[in-house]
N, C-alpha and C. Protein backbone atom coordinates (compact mmCIF):
# COMPACT_ATOMS: atom_id res chain seq x y z
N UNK A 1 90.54 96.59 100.86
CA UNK A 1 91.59 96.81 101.84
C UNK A 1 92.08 98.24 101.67
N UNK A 2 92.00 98.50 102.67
CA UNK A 2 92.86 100.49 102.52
C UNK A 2 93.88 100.75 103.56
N UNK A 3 94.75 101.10 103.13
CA UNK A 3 95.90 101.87 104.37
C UNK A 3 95.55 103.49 104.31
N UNK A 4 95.73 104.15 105.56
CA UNK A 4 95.95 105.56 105.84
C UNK A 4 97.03 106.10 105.89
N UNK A 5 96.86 107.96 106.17
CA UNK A 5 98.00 108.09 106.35
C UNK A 5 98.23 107.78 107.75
N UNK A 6 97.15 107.57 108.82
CA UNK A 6 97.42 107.71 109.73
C UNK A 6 98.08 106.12 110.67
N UNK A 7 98.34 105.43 109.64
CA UNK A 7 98.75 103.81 109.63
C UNK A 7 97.58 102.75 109.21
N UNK A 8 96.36 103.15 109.71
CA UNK A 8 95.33 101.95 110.29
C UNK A 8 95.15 101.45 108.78
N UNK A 9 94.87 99.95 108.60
CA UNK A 9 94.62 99.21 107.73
C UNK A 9 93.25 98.45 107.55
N UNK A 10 92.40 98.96 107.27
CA UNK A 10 91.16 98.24 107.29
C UNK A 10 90.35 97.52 106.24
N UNK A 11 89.99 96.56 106.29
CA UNK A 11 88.92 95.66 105.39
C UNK A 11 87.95 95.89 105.32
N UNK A 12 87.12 96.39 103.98
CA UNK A 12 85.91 96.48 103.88
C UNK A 12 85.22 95.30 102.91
N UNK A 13 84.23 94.70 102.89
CA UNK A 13 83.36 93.72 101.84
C UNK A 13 82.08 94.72 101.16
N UNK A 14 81.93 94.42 100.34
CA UNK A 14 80.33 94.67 99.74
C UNK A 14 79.43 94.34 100.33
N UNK A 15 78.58 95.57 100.59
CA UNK A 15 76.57 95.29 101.09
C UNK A 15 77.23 95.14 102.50
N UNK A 16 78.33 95.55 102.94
CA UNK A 16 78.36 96.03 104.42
C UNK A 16 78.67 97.26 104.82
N UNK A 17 77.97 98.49 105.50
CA UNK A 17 78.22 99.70 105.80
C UNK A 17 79.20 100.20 106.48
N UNK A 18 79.79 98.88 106.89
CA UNK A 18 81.12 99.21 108.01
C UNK A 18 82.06 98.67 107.70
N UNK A 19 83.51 98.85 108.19
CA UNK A 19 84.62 98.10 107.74
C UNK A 19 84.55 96.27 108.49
N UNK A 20 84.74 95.10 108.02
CA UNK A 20 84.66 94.42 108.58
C UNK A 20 85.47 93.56 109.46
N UNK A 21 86.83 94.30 109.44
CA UNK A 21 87.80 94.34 110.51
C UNK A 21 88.90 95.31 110.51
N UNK A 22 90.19 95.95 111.55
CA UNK A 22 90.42 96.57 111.23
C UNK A 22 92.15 95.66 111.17
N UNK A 23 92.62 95.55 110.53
CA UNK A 23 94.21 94.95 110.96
C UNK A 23 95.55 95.58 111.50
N UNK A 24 94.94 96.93 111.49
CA UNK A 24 96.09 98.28 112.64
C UNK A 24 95.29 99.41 112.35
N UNK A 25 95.26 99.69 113.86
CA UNK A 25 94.82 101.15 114.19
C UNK A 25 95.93 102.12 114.06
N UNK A 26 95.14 103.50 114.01
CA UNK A 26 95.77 104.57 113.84
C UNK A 26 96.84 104.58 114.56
N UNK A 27 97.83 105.33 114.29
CA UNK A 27 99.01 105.89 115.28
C UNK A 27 100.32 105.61 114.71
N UNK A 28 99.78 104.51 113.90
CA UNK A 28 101.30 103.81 113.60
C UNK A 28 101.86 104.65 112.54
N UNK A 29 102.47 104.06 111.70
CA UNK A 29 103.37 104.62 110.79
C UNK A 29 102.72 105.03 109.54
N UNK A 30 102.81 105.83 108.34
CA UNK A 30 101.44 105.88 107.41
C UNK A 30 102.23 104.79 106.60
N UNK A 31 100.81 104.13 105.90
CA UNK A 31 101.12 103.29 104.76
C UNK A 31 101.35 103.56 103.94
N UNK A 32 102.32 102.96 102.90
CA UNK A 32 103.28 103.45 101.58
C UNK A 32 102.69 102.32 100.57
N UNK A 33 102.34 101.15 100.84
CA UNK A 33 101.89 100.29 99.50
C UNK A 33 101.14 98.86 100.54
N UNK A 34 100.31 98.84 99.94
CA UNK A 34 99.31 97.50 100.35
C UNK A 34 99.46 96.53 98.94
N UNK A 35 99.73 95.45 98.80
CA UNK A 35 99.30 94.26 97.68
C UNK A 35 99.30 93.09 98.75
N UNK A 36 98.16 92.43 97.81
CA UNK A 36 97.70 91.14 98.03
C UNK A 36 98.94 90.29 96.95
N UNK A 37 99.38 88.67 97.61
CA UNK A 37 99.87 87.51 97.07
C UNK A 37 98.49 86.80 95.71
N UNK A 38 99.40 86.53 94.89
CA UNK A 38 98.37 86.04 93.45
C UNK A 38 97.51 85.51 93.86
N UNK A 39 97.72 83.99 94.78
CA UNK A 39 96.47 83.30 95.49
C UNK A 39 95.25 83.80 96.60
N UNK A 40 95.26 85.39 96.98
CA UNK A 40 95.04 86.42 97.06
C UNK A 40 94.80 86.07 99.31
N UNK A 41 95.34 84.99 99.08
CA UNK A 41 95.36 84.06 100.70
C UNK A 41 96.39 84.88 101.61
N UNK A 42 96.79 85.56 101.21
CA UNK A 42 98.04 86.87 102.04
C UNK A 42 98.38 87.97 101.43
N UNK A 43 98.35 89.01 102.34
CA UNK A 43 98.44 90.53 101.95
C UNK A 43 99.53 91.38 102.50
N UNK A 44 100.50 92.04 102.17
CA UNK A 44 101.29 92.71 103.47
C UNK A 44 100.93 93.73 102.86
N UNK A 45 101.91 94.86 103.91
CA UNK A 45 101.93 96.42 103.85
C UNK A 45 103.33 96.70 104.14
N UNK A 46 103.91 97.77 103.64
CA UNK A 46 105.43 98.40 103.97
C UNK A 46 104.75 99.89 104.58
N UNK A 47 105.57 100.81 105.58
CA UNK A 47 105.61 101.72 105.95
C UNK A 47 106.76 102.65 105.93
N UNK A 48 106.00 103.78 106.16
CA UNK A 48 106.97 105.03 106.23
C UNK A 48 108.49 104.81 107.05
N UNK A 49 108.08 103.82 108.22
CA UNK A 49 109.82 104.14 109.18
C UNK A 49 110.10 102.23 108.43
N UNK A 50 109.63 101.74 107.32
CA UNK A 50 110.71 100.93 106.49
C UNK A 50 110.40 99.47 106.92
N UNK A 51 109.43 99.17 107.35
CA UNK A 51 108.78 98.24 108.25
C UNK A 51 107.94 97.51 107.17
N UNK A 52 107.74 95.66 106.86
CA UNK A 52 107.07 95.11 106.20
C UNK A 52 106.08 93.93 106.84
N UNK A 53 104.63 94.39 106.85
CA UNK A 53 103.78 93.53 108.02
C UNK A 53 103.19 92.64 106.84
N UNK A 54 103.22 91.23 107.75
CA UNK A 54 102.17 90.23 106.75
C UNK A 54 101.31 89.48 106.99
N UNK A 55 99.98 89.50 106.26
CA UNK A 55 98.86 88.97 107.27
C UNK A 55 98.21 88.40 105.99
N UNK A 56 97.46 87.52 106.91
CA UNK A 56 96.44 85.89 106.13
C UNK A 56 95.24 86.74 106.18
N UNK A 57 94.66 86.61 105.28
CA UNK A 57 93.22 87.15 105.15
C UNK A 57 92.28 86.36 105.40
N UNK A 58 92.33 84.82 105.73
CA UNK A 58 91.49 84.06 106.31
C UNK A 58 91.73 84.63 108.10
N UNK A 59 91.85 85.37 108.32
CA UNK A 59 91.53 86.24 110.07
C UNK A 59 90.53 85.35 110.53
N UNK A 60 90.58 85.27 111.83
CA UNK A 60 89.54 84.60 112.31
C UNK A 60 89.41 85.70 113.56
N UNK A 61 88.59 86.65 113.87
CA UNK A 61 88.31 87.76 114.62
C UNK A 61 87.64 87.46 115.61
N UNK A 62 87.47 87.79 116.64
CA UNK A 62 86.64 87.35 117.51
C UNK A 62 85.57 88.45 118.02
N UNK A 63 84.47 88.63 118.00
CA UNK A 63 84.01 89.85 118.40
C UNK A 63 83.59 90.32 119.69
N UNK A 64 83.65 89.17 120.17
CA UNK A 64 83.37 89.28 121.98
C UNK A 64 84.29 90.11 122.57
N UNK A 65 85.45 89.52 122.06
CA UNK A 65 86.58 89.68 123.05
C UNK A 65 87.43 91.32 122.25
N UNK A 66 87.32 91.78 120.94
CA UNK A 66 87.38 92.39 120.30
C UNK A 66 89.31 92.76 120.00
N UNK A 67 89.04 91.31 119.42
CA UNK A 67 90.99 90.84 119.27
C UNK A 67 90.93 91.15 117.75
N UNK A 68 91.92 91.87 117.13
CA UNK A 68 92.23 92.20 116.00
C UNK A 68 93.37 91.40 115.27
N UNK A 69 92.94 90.67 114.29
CA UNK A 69 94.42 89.95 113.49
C UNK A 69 95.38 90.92 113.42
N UNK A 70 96.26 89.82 114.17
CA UNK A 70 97.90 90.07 113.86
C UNK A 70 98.43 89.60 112.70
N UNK A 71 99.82 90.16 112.22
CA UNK A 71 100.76 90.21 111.14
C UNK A 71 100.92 88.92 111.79
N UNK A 72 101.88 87.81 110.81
CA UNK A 72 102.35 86.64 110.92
C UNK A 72 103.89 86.97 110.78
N UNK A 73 104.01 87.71 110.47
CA UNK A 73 105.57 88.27 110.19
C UNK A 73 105.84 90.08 110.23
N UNK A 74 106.57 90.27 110.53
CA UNK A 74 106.69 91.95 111.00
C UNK A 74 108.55 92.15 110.76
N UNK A 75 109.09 92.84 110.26
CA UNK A 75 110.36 93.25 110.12
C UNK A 75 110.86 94.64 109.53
N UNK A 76 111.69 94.91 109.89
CA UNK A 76 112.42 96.48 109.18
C UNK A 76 113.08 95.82 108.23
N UNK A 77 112.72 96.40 107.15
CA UNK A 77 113.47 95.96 105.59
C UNK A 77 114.34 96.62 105.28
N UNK A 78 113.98 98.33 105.50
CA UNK A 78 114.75 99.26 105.08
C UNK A 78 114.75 100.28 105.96
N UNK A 79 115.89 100.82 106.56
CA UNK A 79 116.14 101.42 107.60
C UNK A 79 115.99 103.08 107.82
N UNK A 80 115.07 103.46 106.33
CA UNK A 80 114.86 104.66 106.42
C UNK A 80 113.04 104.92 106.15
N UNK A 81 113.24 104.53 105.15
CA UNK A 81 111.40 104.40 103.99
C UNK A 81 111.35 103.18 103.70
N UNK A 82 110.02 102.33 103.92
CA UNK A 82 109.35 101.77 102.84
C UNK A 82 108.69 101.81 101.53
N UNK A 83 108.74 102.06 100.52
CA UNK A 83 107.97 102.19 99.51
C UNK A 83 106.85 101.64 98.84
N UNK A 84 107.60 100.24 98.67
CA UNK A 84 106.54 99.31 98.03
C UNK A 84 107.13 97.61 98.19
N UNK A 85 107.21 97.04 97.66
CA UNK A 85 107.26 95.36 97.39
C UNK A 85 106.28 94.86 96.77
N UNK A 86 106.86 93.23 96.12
CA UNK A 86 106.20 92.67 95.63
C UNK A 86 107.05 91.36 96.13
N UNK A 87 105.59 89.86 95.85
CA UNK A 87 105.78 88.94 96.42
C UNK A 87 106.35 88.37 95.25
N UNK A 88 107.20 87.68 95.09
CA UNK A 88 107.71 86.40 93.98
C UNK A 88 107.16 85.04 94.18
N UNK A 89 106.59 84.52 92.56
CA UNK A 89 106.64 82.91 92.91
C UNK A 89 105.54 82.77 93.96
N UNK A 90 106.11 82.23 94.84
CA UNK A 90 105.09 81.09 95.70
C UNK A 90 105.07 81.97 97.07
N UNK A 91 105.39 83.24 96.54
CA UNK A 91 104.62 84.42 97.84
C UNK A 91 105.55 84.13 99.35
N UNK A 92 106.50 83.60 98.95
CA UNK A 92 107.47 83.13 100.51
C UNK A 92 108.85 83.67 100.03
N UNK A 93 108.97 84.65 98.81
CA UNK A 93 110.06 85.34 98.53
C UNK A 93 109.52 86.72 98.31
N UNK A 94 109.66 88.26 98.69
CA UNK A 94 109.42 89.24 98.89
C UNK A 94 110.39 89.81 98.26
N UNK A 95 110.43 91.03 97.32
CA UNK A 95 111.30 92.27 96.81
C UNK A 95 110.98 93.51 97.62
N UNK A 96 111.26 93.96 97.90
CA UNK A 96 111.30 95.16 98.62
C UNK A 96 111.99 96.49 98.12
N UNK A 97 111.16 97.98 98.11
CA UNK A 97 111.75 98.64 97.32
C UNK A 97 111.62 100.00 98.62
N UNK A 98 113.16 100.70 98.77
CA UNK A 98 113.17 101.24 99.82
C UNK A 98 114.12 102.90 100.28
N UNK A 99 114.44 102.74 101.24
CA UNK A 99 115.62 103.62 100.93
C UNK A 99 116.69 103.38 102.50
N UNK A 100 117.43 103.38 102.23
CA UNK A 100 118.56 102.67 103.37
C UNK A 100 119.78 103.35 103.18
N UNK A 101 120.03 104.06 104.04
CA UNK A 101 121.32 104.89 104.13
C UNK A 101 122.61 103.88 104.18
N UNK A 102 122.78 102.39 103.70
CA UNK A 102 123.86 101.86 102.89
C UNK A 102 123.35 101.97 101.29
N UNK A 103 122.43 102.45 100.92
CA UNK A 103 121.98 102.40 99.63
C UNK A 103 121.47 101.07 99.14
N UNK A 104 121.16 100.02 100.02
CA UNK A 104 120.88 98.57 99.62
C UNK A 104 119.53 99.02 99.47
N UNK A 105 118.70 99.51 98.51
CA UNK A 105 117.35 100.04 98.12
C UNK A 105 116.51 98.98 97.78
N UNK A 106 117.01 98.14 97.13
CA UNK A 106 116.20 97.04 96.24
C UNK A 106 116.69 95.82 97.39
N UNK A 107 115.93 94.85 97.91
CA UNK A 107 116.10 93.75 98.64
C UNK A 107 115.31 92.61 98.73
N UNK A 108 115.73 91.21 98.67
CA UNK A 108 115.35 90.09 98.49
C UNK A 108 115.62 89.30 100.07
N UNK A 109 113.99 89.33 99.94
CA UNK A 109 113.82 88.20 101.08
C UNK A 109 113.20 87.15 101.26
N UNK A 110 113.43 86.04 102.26
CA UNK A 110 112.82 84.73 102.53
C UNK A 110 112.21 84.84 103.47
N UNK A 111 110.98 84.78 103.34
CA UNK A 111 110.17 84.79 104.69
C UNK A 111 109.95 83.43 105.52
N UNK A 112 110.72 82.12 105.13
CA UNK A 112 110.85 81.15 105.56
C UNK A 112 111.52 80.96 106.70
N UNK A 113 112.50 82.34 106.90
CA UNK A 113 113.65 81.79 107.23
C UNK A 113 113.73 82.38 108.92
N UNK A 114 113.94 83.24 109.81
CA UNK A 114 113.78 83.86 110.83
C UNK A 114 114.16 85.33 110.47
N UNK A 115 113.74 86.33 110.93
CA UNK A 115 113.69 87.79 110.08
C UNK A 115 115.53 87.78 109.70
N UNK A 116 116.11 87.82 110.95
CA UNK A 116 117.61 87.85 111.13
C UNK A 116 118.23 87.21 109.80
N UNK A 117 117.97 86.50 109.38
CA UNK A 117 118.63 85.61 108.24
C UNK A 117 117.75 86.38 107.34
N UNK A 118 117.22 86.58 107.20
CA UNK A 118 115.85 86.10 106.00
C UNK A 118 116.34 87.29 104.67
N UNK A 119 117.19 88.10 104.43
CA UNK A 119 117.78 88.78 103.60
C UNK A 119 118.73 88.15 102.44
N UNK A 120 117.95 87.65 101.26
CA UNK A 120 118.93 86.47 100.64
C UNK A 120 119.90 87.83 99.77
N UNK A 121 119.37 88.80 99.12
CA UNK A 121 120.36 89.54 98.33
C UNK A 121 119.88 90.77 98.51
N UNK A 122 120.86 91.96 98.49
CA UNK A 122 120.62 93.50 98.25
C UNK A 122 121.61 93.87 97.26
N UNK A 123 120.54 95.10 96.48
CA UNK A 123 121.37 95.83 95.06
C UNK A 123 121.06 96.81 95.45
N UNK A 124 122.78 97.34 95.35
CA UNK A 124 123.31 98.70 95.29
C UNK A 124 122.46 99.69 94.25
N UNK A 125 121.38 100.41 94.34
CA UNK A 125 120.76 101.09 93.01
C UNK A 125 119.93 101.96 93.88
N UNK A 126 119.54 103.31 92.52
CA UNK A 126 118.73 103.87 93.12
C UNK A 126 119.62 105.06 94.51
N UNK A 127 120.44 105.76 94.34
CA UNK A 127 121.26 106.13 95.28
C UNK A 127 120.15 106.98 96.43
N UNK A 128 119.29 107.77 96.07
CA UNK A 128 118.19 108.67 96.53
C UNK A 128 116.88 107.95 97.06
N UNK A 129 117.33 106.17 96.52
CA UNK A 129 116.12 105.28 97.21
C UNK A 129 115.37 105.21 96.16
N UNK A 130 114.32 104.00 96.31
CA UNK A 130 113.62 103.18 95.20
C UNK A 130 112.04 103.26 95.87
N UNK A 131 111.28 103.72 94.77
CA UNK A 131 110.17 104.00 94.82
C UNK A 131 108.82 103.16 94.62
N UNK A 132 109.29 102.19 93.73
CA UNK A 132 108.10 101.20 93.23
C UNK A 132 108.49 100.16 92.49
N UNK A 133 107.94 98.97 92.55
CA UNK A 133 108.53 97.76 92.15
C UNK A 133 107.77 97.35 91.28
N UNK A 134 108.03 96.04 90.04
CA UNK A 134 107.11 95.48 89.30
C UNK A 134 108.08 94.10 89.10
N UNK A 135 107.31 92.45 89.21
CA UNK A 135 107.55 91.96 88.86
C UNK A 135 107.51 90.78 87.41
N UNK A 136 107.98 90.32 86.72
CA UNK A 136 107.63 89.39 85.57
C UNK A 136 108.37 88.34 85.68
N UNK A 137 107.10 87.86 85.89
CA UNK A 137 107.41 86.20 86.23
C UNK A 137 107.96 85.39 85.20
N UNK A 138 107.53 85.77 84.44
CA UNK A 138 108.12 84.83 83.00
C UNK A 138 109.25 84.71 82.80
N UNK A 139 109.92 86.22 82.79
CA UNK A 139 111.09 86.11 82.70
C UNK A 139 111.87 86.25 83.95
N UNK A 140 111.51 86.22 85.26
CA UNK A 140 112.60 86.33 86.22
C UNK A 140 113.17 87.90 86.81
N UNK A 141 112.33 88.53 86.31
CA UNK A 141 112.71 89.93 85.92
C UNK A 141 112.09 91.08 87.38
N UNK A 142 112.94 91.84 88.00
CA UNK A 142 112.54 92.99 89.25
C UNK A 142 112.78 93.87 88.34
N UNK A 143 111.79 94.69 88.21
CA UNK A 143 112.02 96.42 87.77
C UNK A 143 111.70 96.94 88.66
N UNK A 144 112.88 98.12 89.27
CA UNK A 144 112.37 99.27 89.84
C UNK A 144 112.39 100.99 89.47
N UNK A 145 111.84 101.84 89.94
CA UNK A 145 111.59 102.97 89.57
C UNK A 145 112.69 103.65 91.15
N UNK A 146 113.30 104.58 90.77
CA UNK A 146 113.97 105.28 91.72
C UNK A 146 113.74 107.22 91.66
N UNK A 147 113.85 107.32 92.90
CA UNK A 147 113.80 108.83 92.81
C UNK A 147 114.40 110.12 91.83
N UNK A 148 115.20 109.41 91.49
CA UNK A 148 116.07 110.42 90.67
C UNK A 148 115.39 109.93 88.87
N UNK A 149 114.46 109.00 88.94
CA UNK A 149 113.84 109.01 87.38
C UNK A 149 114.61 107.79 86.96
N UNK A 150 115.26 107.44 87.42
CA UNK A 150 115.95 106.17 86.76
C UNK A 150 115.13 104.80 86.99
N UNK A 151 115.30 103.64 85.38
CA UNK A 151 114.53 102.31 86.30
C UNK A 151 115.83 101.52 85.68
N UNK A 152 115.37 100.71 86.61
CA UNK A 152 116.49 99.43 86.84
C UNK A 152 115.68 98.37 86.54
N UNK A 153 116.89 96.75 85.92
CA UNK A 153 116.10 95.53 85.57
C UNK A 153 117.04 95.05 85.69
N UNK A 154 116.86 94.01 87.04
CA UNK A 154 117.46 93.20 87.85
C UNK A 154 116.89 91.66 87.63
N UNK A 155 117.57 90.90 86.94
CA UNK A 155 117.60 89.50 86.69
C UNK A 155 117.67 88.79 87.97
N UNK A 156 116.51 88.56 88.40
CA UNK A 156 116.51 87.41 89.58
C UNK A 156 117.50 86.01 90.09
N UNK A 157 117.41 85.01 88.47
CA UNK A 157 117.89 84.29 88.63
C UNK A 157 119.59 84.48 88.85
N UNK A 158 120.01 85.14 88.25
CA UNK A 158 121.59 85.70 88.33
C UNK A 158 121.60 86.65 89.31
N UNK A 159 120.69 87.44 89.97
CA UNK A 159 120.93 88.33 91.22
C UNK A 159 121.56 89.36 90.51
N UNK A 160 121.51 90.00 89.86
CA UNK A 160 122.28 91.61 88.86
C UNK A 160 121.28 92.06 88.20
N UNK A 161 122.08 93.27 88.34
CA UNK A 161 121.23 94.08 87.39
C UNK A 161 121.79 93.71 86.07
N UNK A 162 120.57 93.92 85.27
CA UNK A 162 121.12 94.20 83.82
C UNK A 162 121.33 95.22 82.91
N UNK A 163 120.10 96.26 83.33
CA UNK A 163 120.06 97.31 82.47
C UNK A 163 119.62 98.60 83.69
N UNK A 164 120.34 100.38 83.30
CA UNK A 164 119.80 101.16 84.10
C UNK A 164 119.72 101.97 83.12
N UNK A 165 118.56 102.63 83.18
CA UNK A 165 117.73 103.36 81.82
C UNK A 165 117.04 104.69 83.18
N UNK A 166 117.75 105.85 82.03
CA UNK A 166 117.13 107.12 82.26
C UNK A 166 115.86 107.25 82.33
N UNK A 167 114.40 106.94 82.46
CA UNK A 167 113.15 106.89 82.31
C UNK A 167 112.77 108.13 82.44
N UNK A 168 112.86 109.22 83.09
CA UNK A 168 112.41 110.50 83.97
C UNK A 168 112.95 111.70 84.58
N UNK A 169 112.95 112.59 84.55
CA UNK A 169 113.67 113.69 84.87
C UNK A 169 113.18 113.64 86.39
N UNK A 170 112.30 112.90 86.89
CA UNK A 170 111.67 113.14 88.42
C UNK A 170 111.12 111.80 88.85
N UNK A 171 110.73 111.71 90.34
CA UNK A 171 110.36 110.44 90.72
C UNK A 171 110.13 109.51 89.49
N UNK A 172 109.87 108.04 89.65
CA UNK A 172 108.87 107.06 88.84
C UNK A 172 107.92 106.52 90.23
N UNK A 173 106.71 106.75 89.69
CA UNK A 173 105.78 106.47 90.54
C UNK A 173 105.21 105.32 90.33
N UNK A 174 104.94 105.06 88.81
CA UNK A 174 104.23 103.70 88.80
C UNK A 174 105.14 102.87 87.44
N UNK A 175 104.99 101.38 87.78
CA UNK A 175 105.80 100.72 86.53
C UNK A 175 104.54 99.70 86.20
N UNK A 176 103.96 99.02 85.14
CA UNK A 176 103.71 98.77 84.75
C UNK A 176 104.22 97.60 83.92
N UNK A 177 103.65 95.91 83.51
CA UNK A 177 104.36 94.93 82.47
C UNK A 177 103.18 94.63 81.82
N UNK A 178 103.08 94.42 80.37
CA UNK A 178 102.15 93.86 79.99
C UNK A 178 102.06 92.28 80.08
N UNK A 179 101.15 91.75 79.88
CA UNK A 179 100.18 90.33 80.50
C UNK A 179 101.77 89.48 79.39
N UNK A 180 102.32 89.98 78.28
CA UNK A 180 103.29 88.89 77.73
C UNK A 180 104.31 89.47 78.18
N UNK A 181 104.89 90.29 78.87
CA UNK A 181 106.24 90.54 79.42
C UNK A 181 106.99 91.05 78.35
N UNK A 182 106.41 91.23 77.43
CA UNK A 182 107.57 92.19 76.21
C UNK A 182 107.93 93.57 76.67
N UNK A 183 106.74 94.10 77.00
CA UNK A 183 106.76 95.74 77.70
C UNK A 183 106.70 96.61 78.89
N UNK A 184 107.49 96.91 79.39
CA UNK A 184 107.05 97.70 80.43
C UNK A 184 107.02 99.36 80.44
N UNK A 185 105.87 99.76 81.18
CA UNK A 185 105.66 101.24 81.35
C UNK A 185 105.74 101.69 82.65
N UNK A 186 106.84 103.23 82.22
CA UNK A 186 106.46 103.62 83.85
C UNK A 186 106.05 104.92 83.49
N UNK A 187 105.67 105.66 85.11
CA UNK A 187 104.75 106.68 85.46
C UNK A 187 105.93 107.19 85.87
N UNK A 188 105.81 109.08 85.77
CA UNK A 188 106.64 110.04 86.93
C UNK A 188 105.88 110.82 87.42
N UNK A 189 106.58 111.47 88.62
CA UNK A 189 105.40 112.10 89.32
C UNK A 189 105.13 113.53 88.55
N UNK A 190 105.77 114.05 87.66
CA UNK A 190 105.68 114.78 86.45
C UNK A 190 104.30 114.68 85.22
């Protein structure tokens, strides 16, 4: 799966020379982060104008008619940038990491619910906007990386943060947990 800058999202397989569908053409917004759900049965994308699309990878394409899978869900998360997200659990709860001129950067959603509702919590963090997300399941745990070098660790089950740690003199680009959740690493764009 690859996003551009130029939006388009396309699927490629092995031992095929061509992409084997495309799920958005050019024009749109550029892509900021593609992940697949654990059961690897759904994939979204966030964009540049703050937008989070979500699509089934069982597509059923038609080639006659040359109809391209649609998102199953489409919404503005964050009213400036998208960055990144990650799915929680059973992939029908979404984190979202962003930048929103109320500063609600970090956001929790239900994709169960109708977009309008579907915002269960936002944390104030990250004043310059939030760059990249990581979750640990074990413990319940959102880390994010923010522009100004700072990461945050936001306790799910209680909805708070717990800890905000200096990490970086500059962006954090990538965060990192190891497979037992004792450690996490992040990246700056430094």
């Amino acid at each position: 799966l690859t996003g551009a800058q130029d939006g388009s999202v396309r699927m490629f397989e092995w031992g095929h020379a061509q992409q084997i569908t495309c799920f958005r053409s050019g024009g749109n917004s550029r892509v900021t982060r593609m992940r697949f759900n654990y059961q690897g049965n759904k994939f979204g994308i966030v964009d540049a104008d703050g937008y989070i699309s979500l699509y089934q990878t069982n597509w059923k394409c038609c080639p006659l008619t040359g109809t391209s899978p649609k998102p199953y869900l489409t919404w503005q998360c964050h009213n400036k940038t998208a960055n990144d997200f990650v799915f929680i659990s059973s992939s029908s709860l979404i984190a979202t990491a962003g930048f929103s001129s109320d500063n609600r950067n970090i956001c929790l959603w239900d994709t169960l619910v109708s977009p309008a509702n579907s915002l269960v919590h936002a944390f104030i963090c990250h004043d310059s906007g939030a760059t990249v997300l990581a979750y640990a399941p074990k413990h319940q745990l959102l880390i994010s990386g923010g522009r100004k070098g700072f990461t945050c660790v936001i306790d799910l089950r209680l909805k708070q943060q717990q800890q905000l740690l200096q990490s970086h003199d500059s962006s954090v680009k990538a965060i990192a947990v190891d497979p037992t959740e004792e450690y996490f690493v992040t990246g700056s764009a430094e």
